[in-house]
Structures are given as C-alpha cells and as structure tokens.
C-alpha atoms as a PDB file:
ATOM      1  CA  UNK A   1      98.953 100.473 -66.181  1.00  0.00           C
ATOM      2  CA  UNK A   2     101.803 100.714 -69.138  1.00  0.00           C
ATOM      3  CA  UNK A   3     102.997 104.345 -67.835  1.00  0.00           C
ATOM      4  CA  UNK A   4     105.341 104.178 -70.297  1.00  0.00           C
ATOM      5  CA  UNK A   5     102.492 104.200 -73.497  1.00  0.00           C
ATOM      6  CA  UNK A   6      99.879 106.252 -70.733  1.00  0.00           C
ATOM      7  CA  UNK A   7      99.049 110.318 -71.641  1.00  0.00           C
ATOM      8  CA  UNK A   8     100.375 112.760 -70.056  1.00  0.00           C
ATOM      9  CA  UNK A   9      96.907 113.581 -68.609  1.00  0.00           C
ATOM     10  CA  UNK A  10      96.652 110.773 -67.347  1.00  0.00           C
ATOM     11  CA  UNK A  11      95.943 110.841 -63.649  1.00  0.00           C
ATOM     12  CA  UNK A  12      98.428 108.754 -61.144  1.00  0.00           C
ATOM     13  CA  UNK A  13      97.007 110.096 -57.602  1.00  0.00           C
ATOM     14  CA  UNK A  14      93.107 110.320 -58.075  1.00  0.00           C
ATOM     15  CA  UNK A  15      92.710 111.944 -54.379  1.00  0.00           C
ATOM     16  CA  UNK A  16      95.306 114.786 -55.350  1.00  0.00           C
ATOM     17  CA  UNK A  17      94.746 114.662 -59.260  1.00  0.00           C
ATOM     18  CA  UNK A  18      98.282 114.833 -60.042  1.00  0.00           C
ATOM     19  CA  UNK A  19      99.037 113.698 -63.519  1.00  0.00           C
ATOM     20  CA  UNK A  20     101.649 111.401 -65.554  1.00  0.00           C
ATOM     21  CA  UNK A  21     103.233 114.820 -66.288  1.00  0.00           C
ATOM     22  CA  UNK A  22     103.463 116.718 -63.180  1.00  0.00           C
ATOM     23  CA  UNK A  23     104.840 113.165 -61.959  1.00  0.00           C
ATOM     24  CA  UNK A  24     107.374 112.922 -64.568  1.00  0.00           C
ATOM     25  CA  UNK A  25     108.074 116.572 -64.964  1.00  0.00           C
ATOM     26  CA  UNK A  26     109.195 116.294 -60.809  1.00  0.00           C
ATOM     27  CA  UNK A  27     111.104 113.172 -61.273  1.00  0.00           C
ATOM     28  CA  UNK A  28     112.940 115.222 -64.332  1.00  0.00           C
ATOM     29  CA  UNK A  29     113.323 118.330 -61.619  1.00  0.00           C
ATOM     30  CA  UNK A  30     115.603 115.398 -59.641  1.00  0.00           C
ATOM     31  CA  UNK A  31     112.980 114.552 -57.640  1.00  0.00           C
ATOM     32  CA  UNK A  32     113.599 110.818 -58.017  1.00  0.00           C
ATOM     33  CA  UNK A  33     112.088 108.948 -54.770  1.00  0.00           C
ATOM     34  CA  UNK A  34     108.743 108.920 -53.401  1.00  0.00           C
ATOM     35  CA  UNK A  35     109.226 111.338 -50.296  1.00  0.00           C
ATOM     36  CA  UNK A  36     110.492 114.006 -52.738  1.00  0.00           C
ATOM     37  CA  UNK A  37     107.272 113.026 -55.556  1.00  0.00           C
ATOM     38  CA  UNK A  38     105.140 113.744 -52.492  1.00  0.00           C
ATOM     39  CA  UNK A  39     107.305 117.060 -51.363  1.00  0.00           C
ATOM     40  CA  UNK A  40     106.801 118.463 -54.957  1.00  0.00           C
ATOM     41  CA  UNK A  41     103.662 117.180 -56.392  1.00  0.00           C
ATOM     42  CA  UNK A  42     101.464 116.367 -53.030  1.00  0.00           C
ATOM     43  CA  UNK A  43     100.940 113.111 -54.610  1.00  0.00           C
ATOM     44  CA  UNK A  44     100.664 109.996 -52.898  1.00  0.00           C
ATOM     45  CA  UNK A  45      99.782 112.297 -49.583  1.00  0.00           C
ATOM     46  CA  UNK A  46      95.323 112.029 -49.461  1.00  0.00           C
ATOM     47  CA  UNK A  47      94.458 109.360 -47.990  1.00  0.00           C
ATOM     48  CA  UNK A  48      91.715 108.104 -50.471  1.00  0.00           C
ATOM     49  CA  UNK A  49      93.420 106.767 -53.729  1.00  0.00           C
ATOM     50  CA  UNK A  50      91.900 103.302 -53.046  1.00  0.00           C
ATOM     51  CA  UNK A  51      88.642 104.550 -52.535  1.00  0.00           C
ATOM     52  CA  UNK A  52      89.185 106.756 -55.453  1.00  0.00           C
ATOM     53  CA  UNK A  53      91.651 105.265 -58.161  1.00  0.00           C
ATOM     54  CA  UNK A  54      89.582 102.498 -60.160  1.00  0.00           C
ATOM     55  CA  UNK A  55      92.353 100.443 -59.314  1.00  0.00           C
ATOM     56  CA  UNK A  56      91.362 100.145 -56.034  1.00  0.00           C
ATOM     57  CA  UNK A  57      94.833 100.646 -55.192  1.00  0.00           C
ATOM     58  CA  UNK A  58      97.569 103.279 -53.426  1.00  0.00           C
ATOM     59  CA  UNK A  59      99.030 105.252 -56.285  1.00  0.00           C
ATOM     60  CA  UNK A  60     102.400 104.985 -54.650  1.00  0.00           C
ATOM     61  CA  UNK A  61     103.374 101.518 -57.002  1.00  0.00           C
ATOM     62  CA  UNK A  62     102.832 104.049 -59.671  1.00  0.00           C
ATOM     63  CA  UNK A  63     104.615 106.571 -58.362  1.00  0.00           C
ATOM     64  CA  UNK A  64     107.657 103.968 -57.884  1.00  0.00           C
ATOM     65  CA  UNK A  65     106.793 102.645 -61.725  1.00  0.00           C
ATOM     66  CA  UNK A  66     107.437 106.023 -62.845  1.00  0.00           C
ATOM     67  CA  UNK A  67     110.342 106.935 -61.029  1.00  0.00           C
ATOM     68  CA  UNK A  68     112.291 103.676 -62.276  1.00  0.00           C
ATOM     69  CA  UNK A  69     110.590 104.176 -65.645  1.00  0.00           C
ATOM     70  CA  UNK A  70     112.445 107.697 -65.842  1.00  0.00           C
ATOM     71  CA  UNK A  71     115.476 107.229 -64.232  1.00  0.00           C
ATOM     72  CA  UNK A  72     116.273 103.663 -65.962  1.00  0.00           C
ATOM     73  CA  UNK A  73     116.172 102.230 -62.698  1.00  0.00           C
ATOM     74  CA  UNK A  74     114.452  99.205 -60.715  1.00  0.00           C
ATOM     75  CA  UNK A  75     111.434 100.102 -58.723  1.00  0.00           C
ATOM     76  CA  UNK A  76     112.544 100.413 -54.479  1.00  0.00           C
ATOM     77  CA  UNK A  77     110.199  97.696 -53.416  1.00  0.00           C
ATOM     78  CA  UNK A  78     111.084  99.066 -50.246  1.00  0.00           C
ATOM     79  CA  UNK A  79     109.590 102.423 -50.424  1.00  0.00           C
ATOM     80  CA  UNK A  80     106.059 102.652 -49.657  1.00  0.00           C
ATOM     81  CA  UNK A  81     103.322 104.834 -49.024  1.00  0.00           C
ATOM     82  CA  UNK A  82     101.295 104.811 -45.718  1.00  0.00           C
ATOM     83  CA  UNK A  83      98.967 107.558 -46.735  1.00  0.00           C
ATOM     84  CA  UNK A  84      95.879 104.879 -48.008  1.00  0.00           C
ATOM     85  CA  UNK A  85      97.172 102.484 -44.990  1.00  0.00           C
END
C-alpha cells in the first residue's frame, strides 16, 4: 500500500477498523511506536487482521510504514506485532 497517496478513510487494522487518520492523527499526538499506536488507537491489538485485511497480512508493517512515513524516519524492523501470531 502507498500510505503516503492512501485516504484518510482508508482502513490500516481491518479487525479494529482504525483508519489512515486515527493512525496518523496518534502518531501526530507523539504517539510514534507501535506499543503507543496500539495504547491510543487499539490498533494492531484483534487478533484477526490476516483473516480480515485483503492483504492477508498483520497490519502492524503498516502501522510501522506510517509511523516512519510521519516522523521522517526508517521503519523499526524490530518492532513487531504478535497479536495475528
């Protein structure tokens, strides 16, 4: 996904249904790793995005994609979700 050209509406945790903006709008709050997306937003936290994101995937990359999108920073490859584990 190209977060950076993606709506706002666009939905980032499918098994929460947390958007582009309530993601962004956290990491703006200073809320600028994972843990703290999750504390805020309860993103990243149900268990079912890759039964229920058509990527088939854990929205955490995402998360991490938007966090170093917004903060002009590289993605923490070693933060990681084990919520869809």
């Amino acid at each position: 996904m190209n977060w950076k050209k993606a709506a706002d509406d666009q939905i980032v945790c499918y098994c929460k249904n947390v958007s582009k903006a309530e993601i962004v709008h956290a990491i703006k709050q200073g809320n600028t790793t994972l843990k703290l997306i999750q504390e805020k937003t309860s993103a990243c936290t149900g268990g079912n995005c890759k039964q229920m994101n058509p990527s088939g995937a854990c929205c955490s990359a995402d998360i991490l994609s938007l966090i170093a999108l917004y903060t002009d920073t590289a993605p923490d490859k070693e933060e990681h979700c084990c919520c869809c584990s």
